[in-house]
N, C-alpha and C. Protein backbone atom coordinates (compact mmCIF):
# COMPACT_ATOMS: atom_id res chain seq x y z
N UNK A 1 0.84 -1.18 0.00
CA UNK A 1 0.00 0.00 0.00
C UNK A 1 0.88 1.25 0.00
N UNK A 2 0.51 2.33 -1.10
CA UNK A 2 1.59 3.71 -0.72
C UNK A 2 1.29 4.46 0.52
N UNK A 3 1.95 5.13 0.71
CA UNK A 3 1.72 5.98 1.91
C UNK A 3 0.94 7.42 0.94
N UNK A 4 0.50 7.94 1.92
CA UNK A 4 -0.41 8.94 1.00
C UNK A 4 0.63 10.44 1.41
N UNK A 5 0.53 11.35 0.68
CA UNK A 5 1.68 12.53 0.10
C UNK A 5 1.30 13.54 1.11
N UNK A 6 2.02 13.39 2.20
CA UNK A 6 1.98 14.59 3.17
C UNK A 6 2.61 15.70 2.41
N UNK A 7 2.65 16.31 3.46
CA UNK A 7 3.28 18.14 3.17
C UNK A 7 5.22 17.63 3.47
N UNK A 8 5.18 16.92 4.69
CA UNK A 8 6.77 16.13 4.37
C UNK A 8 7.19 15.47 3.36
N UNK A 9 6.80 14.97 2.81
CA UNK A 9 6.74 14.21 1.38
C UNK A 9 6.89 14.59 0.20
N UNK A 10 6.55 16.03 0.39
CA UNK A 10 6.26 17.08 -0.41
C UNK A 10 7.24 18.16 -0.60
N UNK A 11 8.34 18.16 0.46
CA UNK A 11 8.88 18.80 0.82
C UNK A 11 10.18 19.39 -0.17
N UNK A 12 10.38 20.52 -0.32
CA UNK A 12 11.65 21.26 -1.00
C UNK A 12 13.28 20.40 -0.64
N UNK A 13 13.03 19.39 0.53
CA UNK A 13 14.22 18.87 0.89
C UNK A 13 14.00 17.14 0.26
N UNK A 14 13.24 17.17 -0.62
CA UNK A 14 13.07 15.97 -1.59
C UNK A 14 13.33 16.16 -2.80
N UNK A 15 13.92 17.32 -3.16
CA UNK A 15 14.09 17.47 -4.78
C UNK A 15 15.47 16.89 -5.38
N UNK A 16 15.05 16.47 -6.40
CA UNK A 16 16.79 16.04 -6.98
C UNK A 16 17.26 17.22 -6.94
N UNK A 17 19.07 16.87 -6.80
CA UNK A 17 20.03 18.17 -6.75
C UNK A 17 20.21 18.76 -7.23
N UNK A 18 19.59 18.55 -9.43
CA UNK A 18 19.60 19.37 -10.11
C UNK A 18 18.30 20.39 -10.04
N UNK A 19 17.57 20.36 -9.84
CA UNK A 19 16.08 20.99 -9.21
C UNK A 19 16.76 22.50 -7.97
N UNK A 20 17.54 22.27 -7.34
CA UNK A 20 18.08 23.39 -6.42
C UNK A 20 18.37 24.48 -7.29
N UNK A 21 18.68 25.57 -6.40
CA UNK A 21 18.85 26.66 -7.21
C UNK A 21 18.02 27.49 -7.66
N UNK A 22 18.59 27.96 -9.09
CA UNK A 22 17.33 29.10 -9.85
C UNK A 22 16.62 27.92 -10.29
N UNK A 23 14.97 28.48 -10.12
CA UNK A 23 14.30 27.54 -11.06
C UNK A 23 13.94 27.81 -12.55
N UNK A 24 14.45 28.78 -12.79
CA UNK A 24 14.48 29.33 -14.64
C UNK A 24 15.69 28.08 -15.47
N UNK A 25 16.82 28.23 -14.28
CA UNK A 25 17.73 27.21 -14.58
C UNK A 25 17.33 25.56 -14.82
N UNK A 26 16.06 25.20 -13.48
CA UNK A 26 15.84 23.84 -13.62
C UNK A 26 14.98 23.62 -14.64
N UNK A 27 14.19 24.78 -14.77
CA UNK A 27 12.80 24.55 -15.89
C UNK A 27 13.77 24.41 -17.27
N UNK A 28 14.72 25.13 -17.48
CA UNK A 28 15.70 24.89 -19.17
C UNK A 28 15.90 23.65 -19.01
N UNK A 29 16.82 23.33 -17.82
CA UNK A 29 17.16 21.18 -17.91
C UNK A 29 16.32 20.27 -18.37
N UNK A 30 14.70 20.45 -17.58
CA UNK A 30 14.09 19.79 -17.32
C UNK A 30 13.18 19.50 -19.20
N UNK A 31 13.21 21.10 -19.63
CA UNK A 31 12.39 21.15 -20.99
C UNK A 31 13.11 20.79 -21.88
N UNK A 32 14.78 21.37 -21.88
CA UNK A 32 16.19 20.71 -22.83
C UNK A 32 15.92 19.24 -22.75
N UNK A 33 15.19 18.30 -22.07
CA UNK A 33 15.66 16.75 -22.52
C UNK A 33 14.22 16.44 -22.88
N UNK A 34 13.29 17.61 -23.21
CA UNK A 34 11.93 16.33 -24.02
C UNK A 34 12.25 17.39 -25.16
N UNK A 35 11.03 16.70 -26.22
CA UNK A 35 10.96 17.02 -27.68
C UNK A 35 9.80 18.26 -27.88
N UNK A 36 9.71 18.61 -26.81
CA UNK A 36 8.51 19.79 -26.68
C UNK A 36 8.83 20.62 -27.90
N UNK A 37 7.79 21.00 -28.64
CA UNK A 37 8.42 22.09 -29.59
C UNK A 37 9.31 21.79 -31.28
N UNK A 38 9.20 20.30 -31.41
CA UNK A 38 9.76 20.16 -32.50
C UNK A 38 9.31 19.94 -33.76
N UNK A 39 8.72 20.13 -35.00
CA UNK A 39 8.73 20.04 -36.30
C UNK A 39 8.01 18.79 -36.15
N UNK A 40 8.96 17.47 -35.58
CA UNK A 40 8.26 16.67 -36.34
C UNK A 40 6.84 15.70 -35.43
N UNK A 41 6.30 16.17 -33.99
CA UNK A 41 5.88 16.05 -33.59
C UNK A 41 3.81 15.88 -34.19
N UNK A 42 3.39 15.48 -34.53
CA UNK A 42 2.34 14.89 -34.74
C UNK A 42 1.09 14.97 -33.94
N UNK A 43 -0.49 14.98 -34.17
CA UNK A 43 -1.15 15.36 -33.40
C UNK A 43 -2.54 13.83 -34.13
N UNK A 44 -2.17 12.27 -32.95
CA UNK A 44 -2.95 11.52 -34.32
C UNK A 44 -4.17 11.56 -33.18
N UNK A 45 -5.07 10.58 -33.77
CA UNK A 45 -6.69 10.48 -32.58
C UNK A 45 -6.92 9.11 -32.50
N UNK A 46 -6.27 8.51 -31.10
CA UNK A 46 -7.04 7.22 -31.03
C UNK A 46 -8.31 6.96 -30.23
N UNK A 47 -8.92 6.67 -30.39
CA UNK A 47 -10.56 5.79 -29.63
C UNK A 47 -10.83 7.06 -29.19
N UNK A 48 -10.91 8.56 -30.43
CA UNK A 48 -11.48 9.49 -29.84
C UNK A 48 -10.63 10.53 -28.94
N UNK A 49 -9.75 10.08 -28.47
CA UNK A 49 -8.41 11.37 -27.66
C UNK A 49 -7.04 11.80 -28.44
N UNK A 50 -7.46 12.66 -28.60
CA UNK A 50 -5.93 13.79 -29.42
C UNK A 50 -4.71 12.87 -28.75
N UNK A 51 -3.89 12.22 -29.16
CA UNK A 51 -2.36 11.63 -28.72
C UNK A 51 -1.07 12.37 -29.72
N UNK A 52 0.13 12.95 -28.81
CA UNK A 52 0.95 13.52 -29.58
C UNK A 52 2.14 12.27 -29.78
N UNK A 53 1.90 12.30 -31.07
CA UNK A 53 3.54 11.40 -31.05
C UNK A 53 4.61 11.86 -32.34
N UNK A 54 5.35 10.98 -32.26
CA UNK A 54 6.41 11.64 -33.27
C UNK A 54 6.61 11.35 -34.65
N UNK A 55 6.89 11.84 -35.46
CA UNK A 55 6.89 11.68 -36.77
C UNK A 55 7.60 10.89 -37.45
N UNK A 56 8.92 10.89 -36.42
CA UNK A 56 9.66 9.42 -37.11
C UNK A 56 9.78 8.72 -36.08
N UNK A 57 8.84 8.20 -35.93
CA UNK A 57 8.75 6.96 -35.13
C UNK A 57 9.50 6.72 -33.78
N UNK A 58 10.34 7.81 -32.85
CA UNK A 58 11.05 7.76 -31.98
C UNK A 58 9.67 8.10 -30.94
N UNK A 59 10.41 7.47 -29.67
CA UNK A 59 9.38 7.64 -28.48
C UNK A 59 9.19 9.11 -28.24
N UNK A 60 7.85 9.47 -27.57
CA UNK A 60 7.66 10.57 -27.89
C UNK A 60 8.24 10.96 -25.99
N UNK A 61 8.59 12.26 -25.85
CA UNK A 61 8.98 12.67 -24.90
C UNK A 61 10.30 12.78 -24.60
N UNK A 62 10.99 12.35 -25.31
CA UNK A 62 12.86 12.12 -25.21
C UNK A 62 13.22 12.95 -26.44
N UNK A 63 14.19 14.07 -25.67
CA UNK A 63 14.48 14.40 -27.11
C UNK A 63 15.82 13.55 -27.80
N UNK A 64 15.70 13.37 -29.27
CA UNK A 64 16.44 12.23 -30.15
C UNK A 64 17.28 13.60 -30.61
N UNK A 65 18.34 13.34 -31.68
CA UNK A 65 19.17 13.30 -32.68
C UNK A 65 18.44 14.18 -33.70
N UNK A 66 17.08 13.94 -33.88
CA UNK A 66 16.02 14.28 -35.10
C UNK A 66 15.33 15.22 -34.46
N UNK A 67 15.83 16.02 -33.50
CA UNK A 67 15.08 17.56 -32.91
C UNK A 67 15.02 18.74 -34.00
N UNK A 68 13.98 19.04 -34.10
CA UNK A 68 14.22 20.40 -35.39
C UNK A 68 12.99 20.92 -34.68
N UNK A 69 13.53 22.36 -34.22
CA UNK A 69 12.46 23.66 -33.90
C UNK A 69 11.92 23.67 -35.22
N UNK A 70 10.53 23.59 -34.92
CA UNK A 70 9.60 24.03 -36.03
C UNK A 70 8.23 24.52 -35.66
N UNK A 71 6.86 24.80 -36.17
CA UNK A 71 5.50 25.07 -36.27
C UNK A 71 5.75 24.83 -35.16
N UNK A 72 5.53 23.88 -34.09
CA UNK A 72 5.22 24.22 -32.92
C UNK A 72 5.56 24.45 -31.72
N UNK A 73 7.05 25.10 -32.06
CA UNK A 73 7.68 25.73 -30.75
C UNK A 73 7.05 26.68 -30.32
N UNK A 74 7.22 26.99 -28.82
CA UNK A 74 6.67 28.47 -28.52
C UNK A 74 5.27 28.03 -28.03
């Protein structure tokens, strides 16, 4: 059974070490390693719900090799 998410649990002294600091700094790390924002990102519809995936076939959320800012950065 989990334990349920106190305010300790929750706490600023649980963050990974890259998370410390400025958080303008952690939010760049954190957005620099997905594919948010790239060209070849895709918008298909299964059983009725909008799903974003990628255009060449790489898992979606990791950014790959095949990153290109395009249409939907920003």
């Amino acid at each position: 059974m989990r334990k349920p998410k106190t305010a300790a649990y929750m706490s600023s002294a649980n963050l990974p070490q890259y998370m410390w600091g400025d958080p303008a700094y952690a939010y760049e790390r954190v957005e620099g390693a997905t594919c948010r924002g790239c060209g070849w990102i895709v918008r298909v519809h299964v059983a009725g719900q909008p799903v974003d995936s990628c255009g060449k076939g790489r898992r979606f959320g990791v950014r790959c090799r095949h990153y290109e800012e395009g249409k939907n950065a920003g």
